[in-house]
Protein backbone atom coordinates (compact mmCIF):
# COMPACT_ATOMS: atom_id res chain seq x y z
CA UNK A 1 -0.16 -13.84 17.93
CA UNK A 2 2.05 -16.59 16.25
CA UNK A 3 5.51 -16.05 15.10
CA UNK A 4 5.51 -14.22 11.93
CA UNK A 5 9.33 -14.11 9.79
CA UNK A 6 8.47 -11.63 7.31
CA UNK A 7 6.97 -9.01 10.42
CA UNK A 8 10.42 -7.23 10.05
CA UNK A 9 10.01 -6.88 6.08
CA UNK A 10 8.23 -4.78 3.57
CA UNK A 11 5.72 -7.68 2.82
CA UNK A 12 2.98 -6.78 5.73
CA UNK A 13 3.48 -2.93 4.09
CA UNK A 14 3.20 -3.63 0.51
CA UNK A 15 0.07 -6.21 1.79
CA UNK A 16 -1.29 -2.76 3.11
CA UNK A 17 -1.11 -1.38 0.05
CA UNK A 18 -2.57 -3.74 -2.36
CA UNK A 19 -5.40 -3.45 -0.16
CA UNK A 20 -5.18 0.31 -0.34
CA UNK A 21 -4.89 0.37 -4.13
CA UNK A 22 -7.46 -2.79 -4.30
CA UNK A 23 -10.43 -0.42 -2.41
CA UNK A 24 -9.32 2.52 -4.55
CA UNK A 25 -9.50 0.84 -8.03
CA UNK A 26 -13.24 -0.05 -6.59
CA UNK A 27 -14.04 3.28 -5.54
CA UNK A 28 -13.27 4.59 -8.87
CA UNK A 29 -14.83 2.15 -11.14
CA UNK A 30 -17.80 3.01 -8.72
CA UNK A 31 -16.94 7.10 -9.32
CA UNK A 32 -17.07 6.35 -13.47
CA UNK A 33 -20.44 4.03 -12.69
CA UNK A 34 -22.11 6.74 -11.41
CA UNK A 35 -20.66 9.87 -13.29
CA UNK A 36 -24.31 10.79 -14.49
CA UNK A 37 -26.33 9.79 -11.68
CA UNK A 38 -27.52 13.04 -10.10
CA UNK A 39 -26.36 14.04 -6.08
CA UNK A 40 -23.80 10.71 -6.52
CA UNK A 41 -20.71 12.34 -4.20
CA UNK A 42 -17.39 10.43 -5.09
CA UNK A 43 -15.09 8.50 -2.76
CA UNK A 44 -11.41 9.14 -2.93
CA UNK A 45 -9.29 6.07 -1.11
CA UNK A 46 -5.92 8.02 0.89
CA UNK A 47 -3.30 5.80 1.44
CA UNK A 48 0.54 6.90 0.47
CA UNK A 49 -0.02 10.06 3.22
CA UNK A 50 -1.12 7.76 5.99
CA UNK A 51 2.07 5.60 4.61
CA UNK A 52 4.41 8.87 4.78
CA UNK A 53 3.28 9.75 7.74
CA UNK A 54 4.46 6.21 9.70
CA UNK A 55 7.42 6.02 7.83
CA UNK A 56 8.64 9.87 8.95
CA UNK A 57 7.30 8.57 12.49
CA UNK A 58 9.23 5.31 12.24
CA UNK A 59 11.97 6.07 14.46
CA UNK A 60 14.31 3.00 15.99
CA UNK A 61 13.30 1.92 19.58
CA UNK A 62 16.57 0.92 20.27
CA UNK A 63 20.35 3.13 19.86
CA UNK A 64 22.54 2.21 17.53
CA UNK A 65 26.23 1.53 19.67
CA UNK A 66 28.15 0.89 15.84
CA UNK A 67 27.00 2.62 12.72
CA UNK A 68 27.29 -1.04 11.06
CA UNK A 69 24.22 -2.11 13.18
CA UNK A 70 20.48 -2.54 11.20
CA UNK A 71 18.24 -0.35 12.01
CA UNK A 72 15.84 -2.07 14.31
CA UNK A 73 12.14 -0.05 12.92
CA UNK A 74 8.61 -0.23 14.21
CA UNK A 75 5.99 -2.19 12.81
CA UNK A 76 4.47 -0.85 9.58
CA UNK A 77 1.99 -3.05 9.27
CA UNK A 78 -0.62 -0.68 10.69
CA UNK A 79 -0.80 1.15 7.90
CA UNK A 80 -4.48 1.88 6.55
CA UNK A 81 -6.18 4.20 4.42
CA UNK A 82 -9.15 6.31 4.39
CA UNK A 83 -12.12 6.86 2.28
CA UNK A 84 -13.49 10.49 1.86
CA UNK A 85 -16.58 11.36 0.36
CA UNK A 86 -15.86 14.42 -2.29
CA UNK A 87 -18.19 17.49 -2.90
CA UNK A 88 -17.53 17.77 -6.01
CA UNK A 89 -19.14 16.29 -9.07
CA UNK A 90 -17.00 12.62 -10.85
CA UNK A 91 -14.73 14.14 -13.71
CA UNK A 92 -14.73 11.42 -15.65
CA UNK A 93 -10.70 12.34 -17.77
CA UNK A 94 -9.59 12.47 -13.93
CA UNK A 95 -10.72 8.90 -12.27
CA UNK A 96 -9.69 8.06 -16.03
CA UNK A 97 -6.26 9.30 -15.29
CA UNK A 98 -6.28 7.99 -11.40
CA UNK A 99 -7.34 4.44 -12.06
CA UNK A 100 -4.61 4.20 -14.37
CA UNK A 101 -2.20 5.46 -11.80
CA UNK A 102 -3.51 3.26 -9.23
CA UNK A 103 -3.02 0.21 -11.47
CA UNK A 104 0.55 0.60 -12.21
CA UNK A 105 0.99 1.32 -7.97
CA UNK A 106 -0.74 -1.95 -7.79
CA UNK A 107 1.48 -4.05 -10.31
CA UNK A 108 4.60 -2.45 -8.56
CA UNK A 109 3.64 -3.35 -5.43
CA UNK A 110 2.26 -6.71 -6.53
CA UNK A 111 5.77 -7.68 -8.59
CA UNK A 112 7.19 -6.35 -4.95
CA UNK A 113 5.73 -8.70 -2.27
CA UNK A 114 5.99 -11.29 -5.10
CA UNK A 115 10.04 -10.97 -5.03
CA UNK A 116 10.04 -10.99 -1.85
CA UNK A 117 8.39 -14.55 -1.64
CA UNK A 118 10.77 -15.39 -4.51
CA UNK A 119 13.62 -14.69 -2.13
CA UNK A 120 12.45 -16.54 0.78
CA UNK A 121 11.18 -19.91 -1.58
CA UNK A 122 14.92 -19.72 -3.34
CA UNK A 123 16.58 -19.69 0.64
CA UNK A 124 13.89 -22.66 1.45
CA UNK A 125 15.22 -24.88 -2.10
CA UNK A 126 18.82 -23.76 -1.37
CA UNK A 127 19.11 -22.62 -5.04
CA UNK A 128 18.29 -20.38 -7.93
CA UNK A 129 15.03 -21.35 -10.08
């Protein structure tokens, strides 16, 4: 594996989750799709308790010897989701409400990773726009 500068930021994360949010705004546009089609079983994409999870688990490998140190942190980059198949029948108000939800996660995390590159290009020119 090659040297990678942002491995230590929130960019491989918030690459996570616009692939999280990206399969989830597809399995609900596939949920509406099918909302009449008899025996269809919905998918439901889980992503921000796989994320909690390795963040509550993300404890420093190394100890701090002055509280001014960084916190050296695991790689989150792991980070996946899960698809589950419901039992229950699509209700269309609620993948109404959810893909609505799941598009402003997406724009947040989009406008996110893309300030992030902002940072790094302005460091790279040497100045501001």
């Amino acid at each position: 594996m090659g040297f990678n500068p942002l491995a230590k930021t929130s960019a491989p994360v918030l690459r996570q989750a616009l692939t999280a949010y990206s399969a989830r705004h597809t399995a609900i546009a596939e949920n509406i799709a099918n909302v009449e089609t008899k025996g269809f079983r919905p998918l439901k994409i889980h992503f921000e308790d796989a994320l909690q999870r390795a963040m509550e688990s993300n404890k420093p490998k190394t100890i701090k010897t002055n509280p001014k140190h960084m916190n050296l942190s695991n790689d989150m980059a792991s980070v996946g989701f899960r698809v589950q198949e419901m039992d229950k029948r699509v209700n269309i108000e609620q993948e109404m409400a959810e893909i609505a939800q799941n598009q402003i996660r997406f724009d947040f995390a989009a406008s996110a990773l893309k300030g992030g590159y902002d940072y790094i290009k302005t460091a790279i020119r040497g100045r501001i726009a």
